[in-house]
C-alpha atoms as a PDB file:
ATOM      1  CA  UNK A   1       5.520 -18.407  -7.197  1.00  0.00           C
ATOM      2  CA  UNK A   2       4.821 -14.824  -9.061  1.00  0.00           C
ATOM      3  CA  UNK A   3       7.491 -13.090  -7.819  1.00  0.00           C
ATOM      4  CA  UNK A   4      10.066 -13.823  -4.814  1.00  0.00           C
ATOM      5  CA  UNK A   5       8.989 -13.793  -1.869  1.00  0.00           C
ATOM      6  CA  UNK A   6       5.333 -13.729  -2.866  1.00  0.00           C
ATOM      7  CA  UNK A   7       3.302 -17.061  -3.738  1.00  0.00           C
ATOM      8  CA  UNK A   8      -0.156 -16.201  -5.794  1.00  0.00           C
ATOM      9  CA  UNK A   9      -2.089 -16.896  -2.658  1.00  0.00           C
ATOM     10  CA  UNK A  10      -0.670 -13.815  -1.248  1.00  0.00           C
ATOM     11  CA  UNK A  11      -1.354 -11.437  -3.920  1.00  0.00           C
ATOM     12  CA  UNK A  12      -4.311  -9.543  -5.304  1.00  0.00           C
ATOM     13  CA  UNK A  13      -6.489 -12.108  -7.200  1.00  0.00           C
ATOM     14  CA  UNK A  14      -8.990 -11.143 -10.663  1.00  0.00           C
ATOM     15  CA  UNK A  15     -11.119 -13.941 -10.104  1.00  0.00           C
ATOM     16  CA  UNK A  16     -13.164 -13.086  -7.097  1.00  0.00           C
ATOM     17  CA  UNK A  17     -16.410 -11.562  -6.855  1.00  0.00           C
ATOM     18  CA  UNK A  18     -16.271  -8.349  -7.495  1.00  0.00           C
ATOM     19  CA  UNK A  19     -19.642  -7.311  -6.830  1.00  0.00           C
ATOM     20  CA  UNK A  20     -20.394  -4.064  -4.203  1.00  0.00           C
ATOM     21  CA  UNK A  21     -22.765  -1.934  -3.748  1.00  0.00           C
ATOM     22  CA  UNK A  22     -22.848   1.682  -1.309  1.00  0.00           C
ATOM     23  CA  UNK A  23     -25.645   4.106  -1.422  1.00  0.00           C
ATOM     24  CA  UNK A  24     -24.848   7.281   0.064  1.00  0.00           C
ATOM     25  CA  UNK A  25     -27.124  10.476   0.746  1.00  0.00           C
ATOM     26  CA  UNK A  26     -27.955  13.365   2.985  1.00  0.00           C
ATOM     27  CA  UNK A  27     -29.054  12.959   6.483  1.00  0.00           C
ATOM     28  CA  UNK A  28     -32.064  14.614   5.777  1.00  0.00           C
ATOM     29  CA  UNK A  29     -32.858  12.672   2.704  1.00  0.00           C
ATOM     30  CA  UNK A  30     -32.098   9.122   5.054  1.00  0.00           C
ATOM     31  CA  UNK A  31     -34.539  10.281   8.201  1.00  0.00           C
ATOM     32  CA  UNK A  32     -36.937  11.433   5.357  1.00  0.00           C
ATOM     33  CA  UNK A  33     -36.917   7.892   3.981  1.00  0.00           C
ATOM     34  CA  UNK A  34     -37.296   6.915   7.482  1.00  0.00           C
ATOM     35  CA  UNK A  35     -34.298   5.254   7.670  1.00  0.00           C
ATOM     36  CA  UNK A  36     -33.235   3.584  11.320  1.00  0.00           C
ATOM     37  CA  UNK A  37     -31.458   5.957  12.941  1.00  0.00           C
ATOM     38  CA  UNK A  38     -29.424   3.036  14.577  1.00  0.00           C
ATOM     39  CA  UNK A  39     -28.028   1.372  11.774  1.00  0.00           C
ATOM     40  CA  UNK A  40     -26.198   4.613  10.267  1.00  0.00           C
ATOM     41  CA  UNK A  41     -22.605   4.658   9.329  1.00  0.00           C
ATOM     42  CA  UNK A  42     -21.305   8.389   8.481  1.00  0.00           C
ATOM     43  CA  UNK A  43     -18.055   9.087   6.095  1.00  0.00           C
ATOM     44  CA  UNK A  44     -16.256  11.115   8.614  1.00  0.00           C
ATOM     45  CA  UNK A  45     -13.317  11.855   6.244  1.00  0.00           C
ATOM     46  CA  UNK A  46     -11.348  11.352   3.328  1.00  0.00           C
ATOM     47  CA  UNK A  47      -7.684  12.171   2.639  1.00  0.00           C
ATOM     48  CA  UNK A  48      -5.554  11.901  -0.510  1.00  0.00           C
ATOM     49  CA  UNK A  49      -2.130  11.934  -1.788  1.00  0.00           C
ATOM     50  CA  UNK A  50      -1.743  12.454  -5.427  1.00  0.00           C
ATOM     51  CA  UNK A  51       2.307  13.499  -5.372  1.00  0.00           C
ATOM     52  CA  UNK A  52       2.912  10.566  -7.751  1.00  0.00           C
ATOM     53  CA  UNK A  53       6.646   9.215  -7.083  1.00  0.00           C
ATOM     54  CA  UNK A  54       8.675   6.586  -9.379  1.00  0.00           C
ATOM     55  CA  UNK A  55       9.273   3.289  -7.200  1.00  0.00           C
ATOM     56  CA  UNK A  56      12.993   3.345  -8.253  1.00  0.00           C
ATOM     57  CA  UNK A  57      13.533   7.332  -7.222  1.00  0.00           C
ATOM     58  CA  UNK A  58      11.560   7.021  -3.621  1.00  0.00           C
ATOM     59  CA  UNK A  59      15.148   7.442  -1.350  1.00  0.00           C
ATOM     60  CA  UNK A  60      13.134   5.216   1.038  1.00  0.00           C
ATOM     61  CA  UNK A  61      11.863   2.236  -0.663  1.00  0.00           C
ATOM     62  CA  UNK A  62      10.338   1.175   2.610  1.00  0.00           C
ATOM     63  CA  UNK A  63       8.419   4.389   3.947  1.00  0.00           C
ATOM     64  CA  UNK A  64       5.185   6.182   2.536  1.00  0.00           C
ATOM     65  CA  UNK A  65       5.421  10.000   2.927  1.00  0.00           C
ATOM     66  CA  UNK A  66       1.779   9.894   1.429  1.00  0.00           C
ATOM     67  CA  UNK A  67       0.307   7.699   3.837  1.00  0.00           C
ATOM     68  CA  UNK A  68       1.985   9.256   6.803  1.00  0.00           C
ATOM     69  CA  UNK A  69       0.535  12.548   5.984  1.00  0.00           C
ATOM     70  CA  UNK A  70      -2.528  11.123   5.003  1.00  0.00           C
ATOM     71  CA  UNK A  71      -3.391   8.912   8.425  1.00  0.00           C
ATOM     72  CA  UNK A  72      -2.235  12.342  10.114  1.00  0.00           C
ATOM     73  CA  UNK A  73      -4.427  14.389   8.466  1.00  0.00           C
ATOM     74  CA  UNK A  74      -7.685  12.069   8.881  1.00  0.00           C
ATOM     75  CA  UNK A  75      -7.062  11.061  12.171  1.00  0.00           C
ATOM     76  CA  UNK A  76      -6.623  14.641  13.383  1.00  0.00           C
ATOM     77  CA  UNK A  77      -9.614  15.664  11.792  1.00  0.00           C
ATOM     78  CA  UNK A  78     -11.769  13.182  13.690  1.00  0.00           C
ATOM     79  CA  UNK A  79      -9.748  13.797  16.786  1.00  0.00           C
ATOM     80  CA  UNK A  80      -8.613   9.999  17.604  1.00  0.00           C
ATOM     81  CA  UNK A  81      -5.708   7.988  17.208  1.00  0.00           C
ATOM     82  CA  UNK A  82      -5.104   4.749  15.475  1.00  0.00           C
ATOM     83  CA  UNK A  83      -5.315   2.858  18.606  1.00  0.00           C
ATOM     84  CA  UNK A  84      -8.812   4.732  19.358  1.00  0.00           C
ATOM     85  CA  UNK A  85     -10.078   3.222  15.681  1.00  0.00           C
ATOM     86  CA  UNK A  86     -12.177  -0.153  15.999  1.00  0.00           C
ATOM     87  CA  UNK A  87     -12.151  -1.498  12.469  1.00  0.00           C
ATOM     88  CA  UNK A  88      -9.529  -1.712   9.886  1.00  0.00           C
ATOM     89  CA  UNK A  89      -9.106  -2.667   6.181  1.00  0.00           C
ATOM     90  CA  UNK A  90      -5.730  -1.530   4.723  1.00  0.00           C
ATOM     91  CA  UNK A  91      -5.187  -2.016   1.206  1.00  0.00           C
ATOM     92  CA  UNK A  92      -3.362  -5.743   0.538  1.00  0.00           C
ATOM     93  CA  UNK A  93      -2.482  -5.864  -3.151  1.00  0.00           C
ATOM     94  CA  UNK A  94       0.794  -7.550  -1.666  1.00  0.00           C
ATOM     95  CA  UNK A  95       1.903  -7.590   1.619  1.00  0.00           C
ATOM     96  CA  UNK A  96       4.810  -4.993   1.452  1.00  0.00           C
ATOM     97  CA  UNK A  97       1.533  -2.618   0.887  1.00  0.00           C
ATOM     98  CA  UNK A  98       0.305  -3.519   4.568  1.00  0.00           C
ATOM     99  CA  UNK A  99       3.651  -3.525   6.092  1.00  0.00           C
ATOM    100  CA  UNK A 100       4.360   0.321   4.712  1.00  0.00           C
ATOM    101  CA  UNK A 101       1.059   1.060   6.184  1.00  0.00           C
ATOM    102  CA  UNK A 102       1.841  -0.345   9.500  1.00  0.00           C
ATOM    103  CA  UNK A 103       4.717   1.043   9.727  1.00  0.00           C
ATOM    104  CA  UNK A 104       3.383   4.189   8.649  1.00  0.00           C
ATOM    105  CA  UNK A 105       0.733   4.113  11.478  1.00  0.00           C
ATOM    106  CA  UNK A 106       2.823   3.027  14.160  1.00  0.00           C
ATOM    107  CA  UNK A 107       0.559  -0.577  14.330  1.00  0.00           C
ATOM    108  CA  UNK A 108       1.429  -3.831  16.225  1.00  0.00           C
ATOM    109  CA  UNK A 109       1.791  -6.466  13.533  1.00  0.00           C
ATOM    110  CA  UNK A 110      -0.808  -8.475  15.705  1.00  0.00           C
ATOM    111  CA  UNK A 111      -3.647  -6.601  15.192  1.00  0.00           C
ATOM    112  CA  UNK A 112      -6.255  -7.117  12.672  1.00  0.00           C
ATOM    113  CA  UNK A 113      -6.112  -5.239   9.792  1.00  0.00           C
ATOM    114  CA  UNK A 114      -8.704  -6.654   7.645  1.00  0.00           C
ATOM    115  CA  UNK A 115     -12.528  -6.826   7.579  1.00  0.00           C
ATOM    116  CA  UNK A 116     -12.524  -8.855   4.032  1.00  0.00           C
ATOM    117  CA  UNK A 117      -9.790 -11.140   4.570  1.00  0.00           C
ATOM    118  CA  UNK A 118      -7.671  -8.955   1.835  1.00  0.00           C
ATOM    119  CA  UNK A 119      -7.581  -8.837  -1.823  1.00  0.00           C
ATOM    120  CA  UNK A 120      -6.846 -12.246  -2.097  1.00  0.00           C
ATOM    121  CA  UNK A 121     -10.176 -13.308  -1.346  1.00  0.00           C
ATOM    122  CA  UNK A 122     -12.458 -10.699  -2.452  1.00  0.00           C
ATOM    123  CA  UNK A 123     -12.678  -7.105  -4.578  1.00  0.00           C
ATOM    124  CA  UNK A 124      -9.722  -8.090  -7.268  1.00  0.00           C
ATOM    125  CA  UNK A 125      -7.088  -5.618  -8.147  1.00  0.00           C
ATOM    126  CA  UNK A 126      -6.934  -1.874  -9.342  1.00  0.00           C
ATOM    127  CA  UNK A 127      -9.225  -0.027  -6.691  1.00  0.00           C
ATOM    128  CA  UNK A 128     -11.998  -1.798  -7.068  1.00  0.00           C
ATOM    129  CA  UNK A 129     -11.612  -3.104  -4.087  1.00  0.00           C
ATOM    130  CA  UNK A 130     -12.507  -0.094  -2.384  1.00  0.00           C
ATOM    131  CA  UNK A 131     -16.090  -0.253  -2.570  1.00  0.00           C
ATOM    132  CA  UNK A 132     -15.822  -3.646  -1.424  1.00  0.00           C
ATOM    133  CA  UNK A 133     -13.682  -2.372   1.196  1.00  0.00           C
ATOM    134  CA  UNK A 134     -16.476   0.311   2.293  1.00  0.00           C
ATOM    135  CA  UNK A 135     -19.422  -2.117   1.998  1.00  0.00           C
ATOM    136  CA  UNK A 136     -17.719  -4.283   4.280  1.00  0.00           C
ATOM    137  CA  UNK A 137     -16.557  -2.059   7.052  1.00  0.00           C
ATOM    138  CA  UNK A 138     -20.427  -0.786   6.816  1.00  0.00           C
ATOM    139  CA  UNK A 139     -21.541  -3.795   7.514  1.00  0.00           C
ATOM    140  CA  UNK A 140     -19.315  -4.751  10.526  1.00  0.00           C
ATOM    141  CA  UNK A 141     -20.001  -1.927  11.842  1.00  0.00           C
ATOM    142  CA  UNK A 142     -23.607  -2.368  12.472  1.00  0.00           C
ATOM    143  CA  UNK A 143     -22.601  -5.680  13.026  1.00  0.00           C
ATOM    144  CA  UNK A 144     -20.121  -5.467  16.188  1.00  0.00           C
ATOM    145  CA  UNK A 145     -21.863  -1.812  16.816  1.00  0.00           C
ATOM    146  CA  UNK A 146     -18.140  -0.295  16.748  1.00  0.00           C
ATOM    147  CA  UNK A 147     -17.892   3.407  16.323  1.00  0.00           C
ATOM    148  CA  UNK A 148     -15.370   3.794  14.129  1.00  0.00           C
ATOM    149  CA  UNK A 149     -13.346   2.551  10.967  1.00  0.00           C
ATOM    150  CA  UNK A 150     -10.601   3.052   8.676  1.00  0.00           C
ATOM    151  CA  UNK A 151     -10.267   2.227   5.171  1.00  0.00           C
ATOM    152  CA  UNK A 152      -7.244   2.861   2.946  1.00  0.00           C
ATOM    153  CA  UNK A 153      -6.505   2.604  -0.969  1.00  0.00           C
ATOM    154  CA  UNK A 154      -3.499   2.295  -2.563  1.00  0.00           C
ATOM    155  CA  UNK A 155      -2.622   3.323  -6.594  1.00  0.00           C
ATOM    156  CA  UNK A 156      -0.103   1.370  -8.625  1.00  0.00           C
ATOM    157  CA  UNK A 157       2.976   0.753  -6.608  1.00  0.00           C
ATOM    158  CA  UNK A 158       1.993   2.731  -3.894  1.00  0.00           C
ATOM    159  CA  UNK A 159       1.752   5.446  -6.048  1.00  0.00           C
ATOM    160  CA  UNK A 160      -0.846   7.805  -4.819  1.00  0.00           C
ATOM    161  CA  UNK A 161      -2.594   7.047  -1.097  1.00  0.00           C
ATOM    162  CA  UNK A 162      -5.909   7.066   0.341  1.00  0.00           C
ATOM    163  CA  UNK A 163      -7.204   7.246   3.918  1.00  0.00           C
ATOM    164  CA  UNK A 164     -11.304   7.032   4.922  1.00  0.00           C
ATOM    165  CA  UNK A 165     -12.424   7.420   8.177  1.00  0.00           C
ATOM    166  CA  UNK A 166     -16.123   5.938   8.852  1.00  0.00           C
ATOM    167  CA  UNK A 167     -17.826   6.999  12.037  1.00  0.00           C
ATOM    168  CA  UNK A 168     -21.093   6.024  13.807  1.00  0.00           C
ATOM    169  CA  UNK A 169     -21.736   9.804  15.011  1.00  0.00           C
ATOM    170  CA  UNK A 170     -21.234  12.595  12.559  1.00  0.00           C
ATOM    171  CA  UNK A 171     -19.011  13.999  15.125  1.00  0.00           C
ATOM    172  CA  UNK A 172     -17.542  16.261  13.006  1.00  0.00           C
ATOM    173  CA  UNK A 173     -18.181  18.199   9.343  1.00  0.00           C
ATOM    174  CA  UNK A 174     -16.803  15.736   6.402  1.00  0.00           C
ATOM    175  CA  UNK A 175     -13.712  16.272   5.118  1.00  0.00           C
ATOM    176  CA  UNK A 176     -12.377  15.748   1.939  1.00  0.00           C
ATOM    177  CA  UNK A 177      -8.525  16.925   1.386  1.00  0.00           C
ATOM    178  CA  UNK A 178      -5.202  16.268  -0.449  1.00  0.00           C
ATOM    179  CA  UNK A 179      -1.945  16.486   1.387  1.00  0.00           C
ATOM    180  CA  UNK A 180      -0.237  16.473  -1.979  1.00  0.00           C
ATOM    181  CA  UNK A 181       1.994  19.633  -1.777  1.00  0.00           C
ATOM    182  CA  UNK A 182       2.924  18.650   1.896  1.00  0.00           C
ATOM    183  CA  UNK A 183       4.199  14.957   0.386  1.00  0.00           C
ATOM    184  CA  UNK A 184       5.655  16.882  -2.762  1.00  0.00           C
ATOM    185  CA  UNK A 185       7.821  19.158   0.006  1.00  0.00           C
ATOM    186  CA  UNK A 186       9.126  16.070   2.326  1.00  0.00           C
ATOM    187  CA  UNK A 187       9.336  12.806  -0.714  1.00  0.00           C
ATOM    188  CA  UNK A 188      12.833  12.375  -0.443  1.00  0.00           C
ATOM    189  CA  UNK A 189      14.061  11.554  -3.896  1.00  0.00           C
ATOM    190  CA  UNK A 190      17.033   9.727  -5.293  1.00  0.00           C
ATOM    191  CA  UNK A 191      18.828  10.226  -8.905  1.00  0.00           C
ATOM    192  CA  UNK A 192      18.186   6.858 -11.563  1.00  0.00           C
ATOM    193  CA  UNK A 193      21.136   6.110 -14.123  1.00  0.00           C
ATOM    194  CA  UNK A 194      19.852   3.195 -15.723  1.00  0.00           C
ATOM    195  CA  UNK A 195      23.795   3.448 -17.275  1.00  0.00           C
ATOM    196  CA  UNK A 196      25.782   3.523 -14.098  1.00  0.00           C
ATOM    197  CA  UNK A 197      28.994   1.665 -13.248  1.00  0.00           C
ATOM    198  CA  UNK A 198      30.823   1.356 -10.169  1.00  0.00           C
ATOM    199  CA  UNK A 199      30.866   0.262  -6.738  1.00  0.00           C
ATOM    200  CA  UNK A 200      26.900  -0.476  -5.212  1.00  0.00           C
ATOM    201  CA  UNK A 201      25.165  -1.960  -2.745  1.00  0.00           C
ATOM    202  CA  UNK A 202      21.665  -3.963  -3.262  1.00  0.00           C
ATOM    203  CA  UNK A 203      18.818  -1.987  -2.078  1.00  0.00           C
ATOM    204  CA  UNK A 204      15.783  -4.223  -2.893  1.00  0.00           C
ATOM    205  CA  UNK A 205      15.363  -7.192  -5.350  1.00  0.00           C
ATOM    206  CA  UNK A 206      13.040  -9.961  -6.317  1.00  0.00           C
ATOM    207  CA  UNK A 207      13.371 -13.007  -8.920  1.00  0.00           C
ATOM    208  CA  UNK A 208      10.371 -13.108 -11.694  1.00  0.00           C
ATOM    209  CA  UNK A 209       9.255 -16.593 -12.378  1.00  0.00           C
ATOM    210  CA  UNK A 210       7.834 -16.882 -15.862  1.00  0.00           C
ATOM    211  CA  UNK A 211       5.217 -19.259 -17.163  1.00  0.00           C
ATOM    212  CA  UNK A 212       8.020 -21.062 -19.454  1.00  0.00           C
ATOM    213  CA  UNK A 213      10.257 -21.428 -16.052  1.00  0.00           C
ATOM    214  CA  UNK A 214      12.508 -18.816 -17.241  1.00  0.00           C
ATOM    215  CA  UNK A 215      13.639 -16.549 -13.713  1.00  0.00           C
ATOM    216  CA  UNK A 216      14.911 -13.467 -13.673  1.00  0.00           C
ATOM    217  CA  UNK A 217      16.837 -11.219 -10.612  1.00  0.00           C
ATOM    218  CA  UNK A 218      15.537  -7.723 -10.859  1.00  0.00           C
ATOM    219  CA  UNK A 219      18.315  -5.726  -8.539  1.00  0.00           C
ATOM    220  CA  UNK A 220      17.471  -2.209  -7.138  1.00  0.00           C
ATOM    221  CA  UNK A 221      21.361  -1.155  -6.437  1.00  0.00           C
ATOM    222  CA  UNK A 222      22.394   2.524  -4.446  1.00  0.00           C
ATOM    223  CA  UNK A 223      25.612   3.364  -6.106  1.00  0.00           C
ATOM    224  CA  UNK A 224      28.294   4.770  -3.177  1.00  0.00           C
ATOM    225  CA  UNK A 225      27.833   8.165  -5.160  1.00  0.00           C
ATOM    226  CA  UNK A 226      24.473   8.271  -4.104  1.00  0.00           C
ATOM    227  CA  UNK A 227      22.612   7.423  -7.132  1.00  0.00           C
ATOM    228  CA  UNK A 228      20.433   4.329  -8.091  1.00  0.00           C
ATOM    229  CA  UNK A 229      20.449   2.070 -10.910  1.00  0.00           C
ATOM    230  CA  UNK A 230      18.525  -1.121 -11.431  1.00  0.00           C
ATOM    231  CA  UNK A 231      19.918  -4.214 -13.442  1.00  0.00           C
ATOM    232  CA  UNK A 232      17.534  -7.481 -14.357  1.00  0.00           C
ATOM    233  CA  UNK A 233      19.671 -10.461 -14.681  1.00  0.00           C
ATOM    234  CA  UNK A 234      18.753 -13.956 -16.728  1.00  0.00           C
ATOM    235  CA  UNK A 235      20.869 -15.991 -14.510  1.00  0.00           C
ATOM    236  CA  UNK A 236      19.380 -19.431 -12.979  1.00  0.00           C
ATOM    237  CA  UNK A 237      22.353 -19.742 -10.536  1.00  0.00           C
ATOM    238  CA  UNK A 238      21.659 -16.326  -9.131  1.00  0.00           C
ATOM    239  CA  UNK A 239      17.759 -16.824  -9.067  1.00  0.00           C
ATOM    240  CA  UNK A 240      18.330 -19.736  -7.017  1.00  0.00           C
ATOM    241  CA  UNK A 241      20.455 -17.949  -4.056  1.00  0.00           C
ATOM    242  CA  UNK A 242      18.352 -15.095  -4.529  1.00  0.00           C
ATOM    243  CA  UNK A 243      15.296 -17.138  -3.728  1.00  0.00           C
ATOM    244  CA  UNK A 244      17.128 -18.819  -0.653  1.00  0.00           C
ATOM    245  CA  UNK A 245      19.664 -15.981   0.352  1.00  0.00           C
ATOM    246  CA  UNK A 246      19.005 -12.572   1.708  1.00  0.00           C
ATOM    247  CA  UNK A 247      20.718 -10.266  -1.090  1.00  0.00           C
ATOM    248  CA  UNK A 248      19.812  -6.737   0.571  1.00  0.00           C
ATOM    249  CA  UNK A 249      23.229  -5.023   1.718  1.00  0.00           C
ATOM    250  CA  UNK A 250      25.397  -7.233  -0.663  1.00  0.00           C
ATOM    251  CA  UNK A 251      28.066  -5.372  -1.987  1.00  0.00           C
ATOM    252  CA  UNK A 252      28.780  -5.409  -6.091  1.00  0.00           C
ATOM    253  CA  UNK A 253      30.884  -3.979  -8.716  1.00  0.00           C
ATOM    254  CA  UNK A 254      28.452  -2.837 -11.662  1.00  0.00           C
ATOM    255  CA  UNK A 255      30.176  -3.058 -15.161  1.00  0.00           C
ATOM    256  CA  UNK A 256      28.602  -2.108 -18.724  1.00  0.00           C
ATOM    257  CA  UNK A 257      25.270  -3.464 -19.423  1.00  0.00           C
ATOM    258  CA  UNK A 258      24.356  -6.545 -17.394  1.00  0.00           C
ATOM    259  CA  UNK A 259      27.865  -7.204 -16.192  1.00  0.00           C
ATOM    260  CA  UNK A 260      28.065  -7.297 -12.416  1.00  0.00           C
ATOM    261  CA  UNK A 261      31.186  -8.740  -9.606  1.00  0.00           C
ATOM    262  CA  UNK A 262      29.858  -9.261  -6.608  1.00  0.00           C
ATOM    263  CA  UNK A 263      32.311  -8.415  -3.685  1.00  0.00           C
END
């Protein structure tokens, strides 16, 4: 265990290969080289969101404004929907990353939505993953002769988003765009008092397990006035029911410091 819920084996891994390699160039330069026509995979387009957000002030720990607007965007610009899109690879540091971006996209939890098997197996952590990502979805592409396929990329704790469309025709010109400002405009934000008292419910939590066995409850708590505050807890009694209890909605009385009454 790493953190509750999540075992290693479910979590981005360093040691992997982390090899990859993408050559990309003009049309004309490819049917110059005399490249086969039939085996050519075209970046369709690409789609960023750099309005950076704090985990603990996102109102909606849940939701991705960012990847919303960014699926949007690219899928509008190459005129299908998600449904119409062969391939997938979402980004699968952890698996709260894939479950934003399902729910973000509107997916079925039963379909595929890796061509790598995920970060566990392959790419390692910090976007480096992406060009395995690419390489991949190249190559079952030509593979399964699918026209189309969607790669995403992910920064920090779902910090900043990335959405790449890959396309068998270059049915339209590429694009490359940010939906920053439009994220900026709709983030709903929450205030942090890392000081504040009073009555709260849980939001979101997890229990750290350290190498010497020591556990700690990290508790993201909405405050009844609206705000947020977030408390970590050394208490092995509380890890414990944490790690076999459901503590989202619980109700709580925050003191000073680290003292907490739970209702």
């Amino acid at each position: 265990m790493l953190s509750f819920p999540y075992t290693k084996r479910l979590v981005s891994q360093w040691n992997v290969d982390q090899a990859a390699g993408l050559i990309l160039c003009t049309l004309e330069r490819a049917r110059r080289l005399g490249l086969d026509e039939q085996r050519f995979v075209y970046p369709l387009a690409v789609v960023d969101s750099e309005a950076m957000l704090t985990f603990s002030e996102r109102r909606d720990l849940h939701r991705s404004p960012g990847f919303e607007k960014s699926f949007g965007r690219a899928l509008s610009h190459v005129g299908r929907s998600i449904d119409e899109i062969e391939l997938l690879e979402l980004y699968s540091c952890f698996p709260a990353a894939i479950r934003i971006q399902q729910r973000e996209l509107g997916l079925d939890r039963k379909r595929r939505v890796t061509q790598t098997g995920g970060m566990t197996f392959g790419g390692g952590p910090l976007n480096n993953f992406v060009l395995q990502a690419w390489v991949k979805m190249v190559e079952r592409m030509r593979e399964t002769s699918c026209e189309s396929g969607l790669v995403t990329a992910v920064s920090g704790f779902l910090t900043k988003q990335g959405v790449s469309v890959l396309g068998r025709e270059p049915s339209q010109p590429f694009l490359h765009d940010q939906v920053s400002e439009e994220v900026r405009a709709d983030q709903a934000t929450i205030e942090v008092d890392p000081h504040a008292q009073g009555s709260a419910r849980v939001a979101s939590y997890t229990v750290i397990h350290e190498r010497d066995d020591e556990q700690r409850v990290v508790l993201v708590l909405d405050l009844d006035d609206g705000r947020r505050t977030l408390r970590v807890i050394g208490d092995p009694a509380l890890a414990r029911e944490a790690s076999s209890e459901e503590l989202c909605g619980r109700r709580l009385e925050l003191g000073a410091e680290a003292a907490v009454r739970w209702s």
